[in-house]
C-alpha atoms as a PDB file:
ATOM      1  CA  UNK A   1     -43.155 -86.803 -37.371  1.00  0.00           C
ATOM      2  CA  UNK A   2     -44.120 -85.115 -34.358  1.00  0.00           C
ATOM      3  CA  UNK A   3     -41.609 -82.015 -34.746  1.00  0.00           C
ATOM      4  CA  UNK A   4     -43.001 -78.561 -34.277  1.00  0.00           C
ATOM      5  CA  UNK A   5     -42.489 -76.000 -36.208  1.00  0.00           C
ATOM      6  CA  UNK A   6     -42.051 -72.285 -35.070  1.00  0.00           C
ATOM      7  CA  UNK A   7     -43.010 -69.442 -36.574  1.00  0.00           C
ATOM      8  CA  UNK A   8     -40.696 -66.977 -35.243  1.00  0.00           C
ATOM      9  CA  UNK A   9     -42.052 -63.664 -35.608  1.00  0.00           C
ATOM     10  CA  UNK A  10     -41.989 -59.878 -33.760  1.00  0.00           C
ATOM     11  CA  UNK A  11     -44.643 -60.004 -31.647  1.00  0.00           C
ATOM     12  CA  UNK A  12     -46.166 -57.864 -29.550  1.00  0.00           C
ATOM     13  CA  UNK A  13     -46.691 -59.596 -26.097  1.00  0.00           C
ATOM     14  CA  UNK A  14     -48.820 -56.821 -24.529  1.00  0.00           C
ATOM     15  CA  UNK A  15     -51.602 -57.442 -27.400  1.00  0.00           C
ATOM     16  CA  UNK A  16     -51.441 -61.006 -27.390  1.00  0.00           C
ATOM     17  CA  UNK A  17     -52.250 -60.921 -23.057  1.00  0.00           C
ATOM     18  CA  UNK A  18     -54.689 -58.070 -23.575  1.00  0.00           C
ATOM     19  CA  UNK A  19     -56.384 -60.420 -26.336  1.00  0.00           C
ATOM     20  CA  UNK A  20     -55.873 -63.499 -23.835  1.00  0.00           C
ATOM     21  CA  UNK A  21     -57.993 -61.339 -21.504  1.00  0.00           C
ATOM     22  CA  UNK A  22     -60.674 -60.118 -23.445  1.00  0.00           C
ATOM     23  CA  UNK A  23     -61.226 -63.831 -24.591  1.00  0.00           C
ATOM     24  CA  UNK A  24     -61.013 -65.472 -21.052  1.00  0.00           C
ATOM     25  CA  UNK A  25     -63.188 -62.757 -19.418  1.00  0.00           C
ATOM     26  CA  UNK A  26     -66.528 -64.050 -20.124  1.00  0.00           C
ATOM     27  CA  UNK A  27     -65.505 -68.040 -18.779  1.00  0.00           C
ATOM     28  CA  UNK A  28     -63.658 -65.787 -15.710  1.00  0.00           C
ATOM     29  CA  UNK A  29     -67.472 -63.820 -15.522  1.00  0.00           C
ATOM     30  CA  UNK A  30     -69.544 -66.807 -15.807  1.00  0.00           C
ATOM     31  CA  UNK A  31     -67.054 -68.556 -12.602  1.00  0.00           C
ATOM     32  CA  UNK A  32     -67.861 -64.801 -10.718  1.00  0.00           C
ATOM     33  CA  UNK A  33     -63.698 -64.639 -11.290  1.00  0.00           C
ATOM     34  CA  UNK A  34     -62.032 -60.781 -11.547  1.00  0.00           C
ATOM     35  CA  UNK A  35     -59.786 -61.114 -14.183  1.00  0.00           C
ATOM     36  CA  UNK A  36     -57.477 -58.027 -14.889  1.00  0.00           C
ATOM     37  CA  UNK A  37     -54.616 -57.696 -17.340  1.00  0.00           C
ATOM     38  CA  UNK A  38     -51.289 -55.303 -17.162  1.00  0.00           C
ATOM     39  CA  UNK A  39     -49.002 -54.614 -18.843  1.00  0.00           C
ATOM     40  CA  UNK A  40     -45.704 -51.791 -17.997  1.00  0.00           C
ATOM     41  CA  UNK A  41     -45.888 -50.852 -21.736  1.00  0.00           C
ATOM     42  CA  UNK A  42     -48.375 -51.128 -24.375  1.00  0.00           C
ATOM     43  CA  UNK A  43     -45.441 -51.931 -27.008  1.00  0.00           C
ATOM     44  CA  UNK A  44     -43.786 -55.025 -25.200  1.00  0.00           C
ATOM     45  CA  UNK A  45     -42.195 -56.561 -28.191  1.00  0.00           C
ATOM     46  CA  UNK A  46     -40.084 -59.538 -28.479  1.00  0.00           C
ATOM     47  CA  UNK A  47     -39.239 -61.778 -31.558  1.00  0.00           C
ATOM     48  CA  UNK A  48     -41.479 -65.505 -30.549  1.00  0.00           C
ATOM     49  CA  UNK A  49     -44.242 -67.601 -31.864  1.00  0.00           C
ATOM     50  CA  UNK A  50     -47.163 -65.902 -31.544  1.00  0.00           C
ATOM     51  CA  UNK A  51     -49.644 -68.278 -31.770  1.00  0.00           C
ATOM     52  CA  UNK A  52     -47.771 -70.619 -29.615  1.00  0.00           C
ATOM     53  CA  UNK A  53     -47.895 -68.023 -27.084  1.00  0.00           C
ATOM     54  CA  UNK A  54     -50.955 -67.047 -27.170  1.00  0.00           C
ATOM     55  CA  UNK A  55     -51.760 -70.613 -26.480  1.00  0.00           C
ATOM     56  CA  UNK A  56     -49.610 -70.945 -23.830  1.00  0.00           C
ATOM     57  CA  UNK A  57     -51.298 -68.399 -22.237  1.00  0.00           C
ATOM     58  CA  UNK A  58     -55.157 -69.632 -22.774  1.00  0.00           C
ATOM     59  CA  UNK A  59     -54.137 -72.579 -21.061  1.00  0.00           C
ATOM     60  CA  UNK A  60     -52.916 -71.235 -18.313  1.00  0.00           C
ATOM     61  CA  UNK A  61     -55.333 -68.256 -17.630  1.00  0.00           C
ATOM     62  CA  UNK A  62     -57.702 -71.328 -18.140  1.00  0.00           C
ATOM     63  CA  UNK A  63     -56.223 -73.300 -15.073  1.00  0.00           C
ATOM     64  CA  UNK A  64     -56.289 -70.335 -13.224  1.00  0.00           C
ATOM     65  CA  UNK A  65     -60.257 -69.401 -13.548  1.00  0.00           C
ATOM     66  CA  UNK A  66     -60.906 -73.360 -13.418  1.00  0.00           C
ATOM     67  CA  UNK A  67     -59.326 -73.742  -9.626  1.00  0.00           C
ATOM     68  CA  UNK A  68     -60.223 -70.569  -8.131  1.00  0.00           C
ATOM     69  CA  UNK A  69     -63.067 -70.612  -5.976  1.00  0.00           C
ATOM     70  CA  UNK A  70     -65.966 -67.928  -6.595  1.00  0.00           C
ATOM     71  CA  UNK A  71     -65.443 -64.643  -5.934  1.00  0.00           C
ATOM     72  CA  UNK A  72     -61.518 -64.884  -6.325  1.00  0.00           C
ATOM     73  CA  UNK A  73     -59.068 -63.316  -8.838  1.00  0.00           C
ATOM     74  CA  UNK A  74     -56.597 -64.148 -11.493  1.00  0.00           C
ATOM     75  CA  UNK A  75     -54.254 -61.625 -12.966  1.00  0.00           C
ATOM     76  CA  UNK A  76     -52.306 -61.474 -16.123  1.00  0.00           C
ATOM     77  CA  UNK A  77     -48.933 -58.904 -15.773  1.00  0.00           C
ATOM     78  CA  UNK A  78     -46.402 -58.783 -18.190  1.00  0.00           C
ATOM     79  CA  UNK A  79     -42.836 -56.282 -18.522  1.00  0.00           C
ATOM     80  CA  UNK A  80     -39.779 -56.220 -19.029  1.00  0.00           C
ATOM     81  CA  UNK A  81     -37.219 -57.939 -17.572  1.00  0.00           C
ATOM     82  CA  UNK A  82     -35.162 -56.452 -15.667  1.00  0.00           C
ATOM     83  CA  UNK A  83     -32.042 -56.358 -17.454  1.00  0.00           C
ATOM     84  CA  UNK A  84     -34.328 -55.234 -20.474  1.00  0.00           C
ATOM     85  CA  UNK A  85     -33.186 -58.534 -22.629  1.00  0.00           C
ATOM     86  CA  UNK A  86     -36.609 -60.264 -22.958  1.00  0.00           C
ATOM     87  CA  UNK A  87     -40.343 -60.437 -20.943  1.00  0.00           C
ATOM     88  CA  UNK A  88     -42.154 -61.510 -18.261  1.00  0.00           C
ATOM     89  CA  UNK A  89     -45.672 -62.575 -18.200  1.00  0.00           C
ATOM     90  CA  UNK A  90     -47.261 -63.925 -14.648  1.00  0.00           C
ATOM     91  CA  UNK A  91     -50.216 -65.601 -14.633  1.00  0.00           C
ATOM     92  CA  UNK A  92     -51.527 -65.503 -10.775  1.00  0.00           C
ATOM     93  CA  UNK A  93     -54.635 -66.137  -9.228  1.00  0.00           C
ATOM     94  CA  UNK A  94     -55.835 -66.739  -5.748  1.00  0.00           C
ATOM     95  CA  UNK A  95     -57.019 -69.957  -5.877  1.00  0.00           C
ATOM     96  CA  UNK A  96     -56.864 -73.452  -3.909  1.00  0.00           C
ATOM     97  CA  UNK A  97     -52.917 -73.306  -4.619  1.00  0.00           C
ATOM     98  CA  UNK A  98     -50.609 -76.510  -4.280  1.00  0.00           C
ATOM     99  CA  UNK A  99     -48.183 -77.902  -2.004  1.00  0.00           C
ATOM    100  CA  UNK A 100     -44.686 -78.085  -3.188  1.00  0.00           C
ATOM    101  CA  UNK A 101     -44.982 -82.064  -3.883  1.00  0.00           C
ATOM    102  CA  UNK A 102     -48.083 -81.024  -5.926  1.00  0.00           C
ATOM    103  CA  UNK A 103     -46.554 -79.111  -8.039  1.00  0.00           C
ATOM    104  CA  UNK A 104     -44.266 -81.903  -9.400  1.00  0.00           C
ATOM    105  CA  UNK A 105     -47.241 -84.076  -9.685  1.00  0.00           C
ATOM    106  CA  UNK A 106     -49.452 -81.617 -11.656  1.00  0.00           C
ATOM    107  CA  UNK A 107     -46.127 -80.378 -14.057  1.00  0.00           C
ATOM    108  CA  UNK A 108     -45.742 -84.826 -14.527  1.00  0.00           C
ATOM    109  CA  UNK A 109     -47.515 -85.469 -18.075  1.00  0.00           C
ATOM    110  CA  UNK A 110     -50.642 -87.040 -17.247  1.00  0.00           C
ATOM    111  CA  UNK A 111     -50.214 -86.303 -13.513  1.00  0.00           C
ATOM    112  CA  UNK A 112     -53.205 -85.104 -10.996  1.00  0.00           C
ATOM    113  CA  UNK A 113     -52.929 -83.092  -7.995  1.00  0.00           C
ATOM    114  CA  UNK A 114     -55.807 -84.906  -6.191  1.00  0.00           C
ATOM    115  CA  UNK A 115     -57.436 -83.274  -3.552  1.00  0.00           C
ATOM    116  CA  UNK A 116     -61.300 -82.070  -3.238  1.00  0.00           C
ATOM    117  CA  UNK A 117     -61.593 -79.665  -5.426  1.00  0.00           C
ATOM    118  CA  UNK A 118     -59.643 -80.569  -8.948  1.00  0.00           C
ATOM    119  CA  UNK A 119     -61.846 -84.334  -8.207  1.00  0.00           C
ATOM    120  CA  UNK A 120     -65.341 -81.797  -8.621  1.00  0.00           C
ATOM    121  CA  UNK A 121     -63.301 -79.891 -11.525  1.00  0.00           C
ATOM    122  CA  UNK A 122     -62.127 -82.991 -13.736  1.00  0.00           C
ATOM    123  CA  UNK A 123     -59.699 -82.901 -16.573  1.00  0.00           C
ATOM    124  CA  UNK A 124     -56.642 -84.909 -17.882  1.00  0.00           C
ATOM    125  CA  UNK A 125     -53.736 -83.534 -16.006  1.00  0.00           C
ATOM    126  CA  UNK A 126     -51.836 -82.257 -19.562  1.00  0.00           C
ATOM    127  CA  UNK A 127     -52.464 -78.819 -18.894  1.00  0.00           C
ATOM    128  CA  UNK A 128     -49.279 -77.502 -17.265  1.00  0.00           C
ATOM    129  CA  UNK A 129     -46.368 -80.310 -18.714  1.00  0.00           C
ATOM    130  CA  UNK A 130     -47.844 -78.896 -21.968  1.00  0.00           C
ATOM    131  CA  UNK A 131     -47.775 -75.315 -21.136  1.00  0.00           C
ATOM    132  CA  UNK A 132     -43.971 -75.810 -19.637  1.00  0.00           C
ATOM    133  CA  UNK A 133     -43.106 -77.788 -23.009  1.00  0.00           C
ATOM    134  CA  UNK A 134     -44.230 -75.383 -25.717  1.00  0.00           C
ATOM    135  CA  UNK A 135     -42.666 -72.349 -23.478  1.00  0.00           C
ATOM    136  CA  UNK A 136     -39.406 -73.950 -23.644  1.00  0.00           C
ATOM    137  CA  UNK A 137     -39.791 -74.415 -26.895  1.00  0.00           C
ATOM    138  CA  UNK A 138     -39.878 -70.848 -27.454  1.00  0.00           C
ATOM    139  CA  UNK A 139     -36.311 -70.963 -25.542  1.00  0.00           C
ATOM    140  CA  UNK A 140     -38.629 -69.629 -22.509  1.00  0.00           C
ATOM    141  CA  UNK A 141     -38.391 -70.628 -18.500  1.00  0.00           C
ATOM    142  CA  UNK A 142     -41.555 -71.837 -16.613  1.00  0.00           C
ATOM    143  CA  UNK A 143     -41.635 -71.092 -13.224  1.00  0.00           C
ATOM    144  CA  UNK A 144     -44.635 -72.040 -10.735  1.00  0.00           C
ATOM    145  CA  UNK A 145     -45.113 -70.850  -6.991  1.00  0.00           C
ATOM    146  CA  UNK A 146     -48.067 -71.847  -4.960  1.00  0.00           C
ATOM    147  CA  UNK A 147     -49.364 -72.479  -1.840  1.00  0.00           C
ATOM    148  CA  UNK A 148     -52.454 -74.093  -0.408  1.00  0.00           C
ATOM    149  CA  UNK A 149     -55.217 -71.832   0.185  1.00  0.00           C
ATOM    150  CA  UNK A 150     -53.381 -68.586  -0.920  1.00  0.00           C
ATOM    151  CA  UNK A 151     -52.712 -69.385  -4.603  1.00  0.00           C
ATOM    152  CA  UNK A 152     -50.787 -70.032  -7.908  1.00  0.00           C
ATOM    153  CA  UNK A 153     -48.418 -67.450  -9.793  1.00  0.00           C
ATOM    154  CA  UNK A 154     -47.088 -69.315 -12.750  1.00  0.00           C
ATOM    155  CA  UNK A 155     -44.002 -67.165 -14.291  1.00  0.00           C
ATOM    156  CA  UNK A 156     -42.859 -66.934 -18.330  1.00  0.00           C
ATOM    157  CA  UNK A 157     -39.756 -65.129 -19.016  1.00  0.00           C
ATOM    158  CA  UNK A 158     -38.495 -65.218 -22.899  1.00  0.00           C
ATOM    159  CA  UNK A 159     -35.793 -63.512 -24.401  1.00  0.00           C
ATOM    160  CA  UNK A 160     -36.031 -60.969 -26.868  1.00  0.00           C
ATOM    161  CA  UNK A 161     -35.564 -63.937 -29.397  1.00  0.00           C
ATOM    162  CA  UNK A 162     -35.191 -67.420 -28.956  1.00  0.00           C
ATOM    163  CA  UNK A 163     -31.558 -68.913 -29.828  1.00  0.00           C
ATOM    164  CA  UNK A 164     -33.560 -71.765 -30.692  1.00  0.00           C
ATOM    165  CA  UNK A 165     -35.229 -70.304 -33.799  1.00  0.00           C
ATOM    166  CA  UNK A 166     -33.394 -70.061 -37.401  1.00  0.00           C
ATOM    167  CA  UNK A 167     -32.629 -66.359 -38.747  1.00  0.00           C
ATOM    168  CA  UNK A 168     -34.693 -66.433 -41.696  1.00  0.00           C
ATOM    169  CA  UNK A 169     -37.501 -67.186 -40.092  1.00  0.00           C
ATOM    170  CA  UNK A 170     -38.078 -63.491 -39.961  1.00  0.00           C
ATOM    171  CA  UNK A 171     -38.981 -62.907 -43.365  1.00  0.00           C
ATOM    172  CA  UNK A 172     -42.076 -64.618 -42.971  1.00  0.00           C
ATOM    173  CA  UNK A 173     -45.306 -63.167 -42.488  1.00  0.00           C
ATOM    174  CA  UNK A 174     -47.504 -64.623 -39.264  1.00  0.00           C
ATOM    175  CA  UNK A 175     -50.848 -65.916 -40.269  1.00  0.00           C
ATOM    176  CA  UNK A 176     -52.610 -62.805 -38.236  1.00  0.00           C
ATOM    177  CA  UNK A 177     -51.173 -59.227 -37.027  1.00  0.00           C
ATOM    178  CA  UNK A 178     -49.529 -59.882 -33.423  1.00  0.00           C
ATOM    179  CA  UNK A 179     -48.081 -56.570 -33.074  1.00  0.00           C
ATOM    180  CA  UNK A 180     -50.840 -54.063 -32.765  1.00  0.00           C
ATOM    181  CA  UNK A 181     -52.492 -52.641 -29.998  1.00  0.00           C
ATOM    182  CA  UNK A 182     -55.487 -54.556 -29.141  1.00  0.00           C
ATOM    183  CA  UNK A 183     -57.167 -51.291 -28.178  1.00  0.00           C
ATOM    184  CA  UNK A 184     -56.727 -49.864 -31.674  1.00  0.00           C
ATOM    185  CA  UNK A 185     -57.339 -53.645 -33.237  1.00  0.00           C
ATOM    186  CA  UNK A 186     -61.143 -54.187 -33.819  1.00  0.00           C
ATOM    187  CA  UNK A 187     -62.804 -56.591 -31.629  1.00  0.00           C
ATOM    188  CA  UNK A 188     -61.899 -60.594 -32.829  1.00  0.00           C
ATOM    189  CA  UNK A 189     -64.278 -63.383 -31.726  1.00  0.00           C
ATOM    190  CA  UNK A 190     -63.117 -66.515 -29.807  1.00  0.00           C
ATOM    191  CA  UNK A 191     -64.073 -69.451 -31.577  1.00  0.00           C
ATOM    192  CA  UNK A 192     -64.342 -72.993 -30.313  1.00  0.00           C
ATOM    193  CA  UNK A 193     -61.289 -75.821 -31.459  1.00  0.00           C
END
C-alpha cells in the first residue's frame, strides 16, 4: 500500500555515522576521497529509525564520494543541537558543488543537475528527493548548501523523538543493536542489496 512503517527505536546516532564511515571508506579509498567522521560525543542518542537512518546516510555519504573530484574530502559530523533537544549530522564534502537553481533541480524526484561531470558519473536523479523524504519521515529537516567549485554540506537535524512516531513503538526490539559504540562493537561486513 505503499505506507512505511517506522521502527522507532533509541538509537545511538554516533554508532550508526561511525558505522556509515567504516562502510563508505573503502568506495571513498578506491575514488582517492579522505573521508573522516566526528562526532562531539560518543553517546549521541536520540529515539528514530535506525535503519532508516542509517540509510539516509549511505546515500548521502554516497553522493558525496560520487561528485568529488580525486584527491578531495567528505566529512561526516554529528552533535547536539544547540538547544540540546535533538541532533545534527552534516554530510559535507568538497566537491563540484551546485548553483542555487541546481539544487531545486537535483532535490525534484527524477531531476538531474546536468553539467560535465554528473553526465561522466550517471545515475537516476532519486538520490537526494529520497534522502529529504525518508528524513522527514523521521519528523527530521533537510537542509542543503552548495556552491560551484567549493562544495556540498547537506544538514539533518532530528529531534530527540519524532512526534510523528506512536508511543508504543518503544517496546519493540530493532532488528540489530543501534546503540553501542562501534569501537567496542566487533567489525560488521557491508553486504551488497
Amino acid at each position: 500500500n505503499g505506507t512505511t512503517i517506522l521502527e522507532i527505536s533509541e538509537v545511538n546516532i554516533s554508532f550508526i555515522g561511525k558505522s556509515v564511515g567504516r562502510m563508505m571508506s573503502v568506495e571513498a579509498e578506491n575514488a582517492d576521497i579522505s573521508l573522516s567522521v566526528k562526532t562531539e560525543i560518543d553517546h549521541l542518542v536520540i529515539d528514530t529509525d535506525g535503519n532508516k537512518l542509517r540509510e539516509i546516510l549511505i546515500g548521502l555519504v554516497s553522493n558525496a564520494i560520487k561528485f568529488t573530484p580525486k584527491g578531495g574530502q567528505v566529512n561526516i559530523r554529528m552533535a547536539r543541537k544547540n538547544d540540546d533537544t535533538g541532533a545534527v549530522i552534516s554530510i559535507a564534502d568538497t566537491g563540484i558543488g551546485m548553483r542555487p537553481e541546481d539544487i531545486l533541480t537535483a532535490s525534484a524526484p527524477f531531476g538531474h543537475v546536468d553539467n560535465v561531470y554528473s553526465k561522466a558519473q550517471g545515475g537516476i536523479g532519486v538520490g537526494l528527493p529520497f534522502n529529504r523524504k525518508l528524513t522527514e519521515l523521521l519528523d527530521g529537516a533537510f537542509e542543503i548548501i552548495s556552491a560551484p567549485d567549493k562544495g556540498t554540506m547537506v544538514t539533518l537535524i532530528f529531534p530527540d523523538r519524532p512526534s510523528t512516531a506512536p508511543a508504543n513503538d518503544l517496546d519493540e526490539a530493532p532488528d540489530e543493536d543501534l546503540t553501542n559504540d562501534p569501537d567496542e562493537a566487533p567489525a560488521q561486513q557491508a553486504t551488497a542489496r
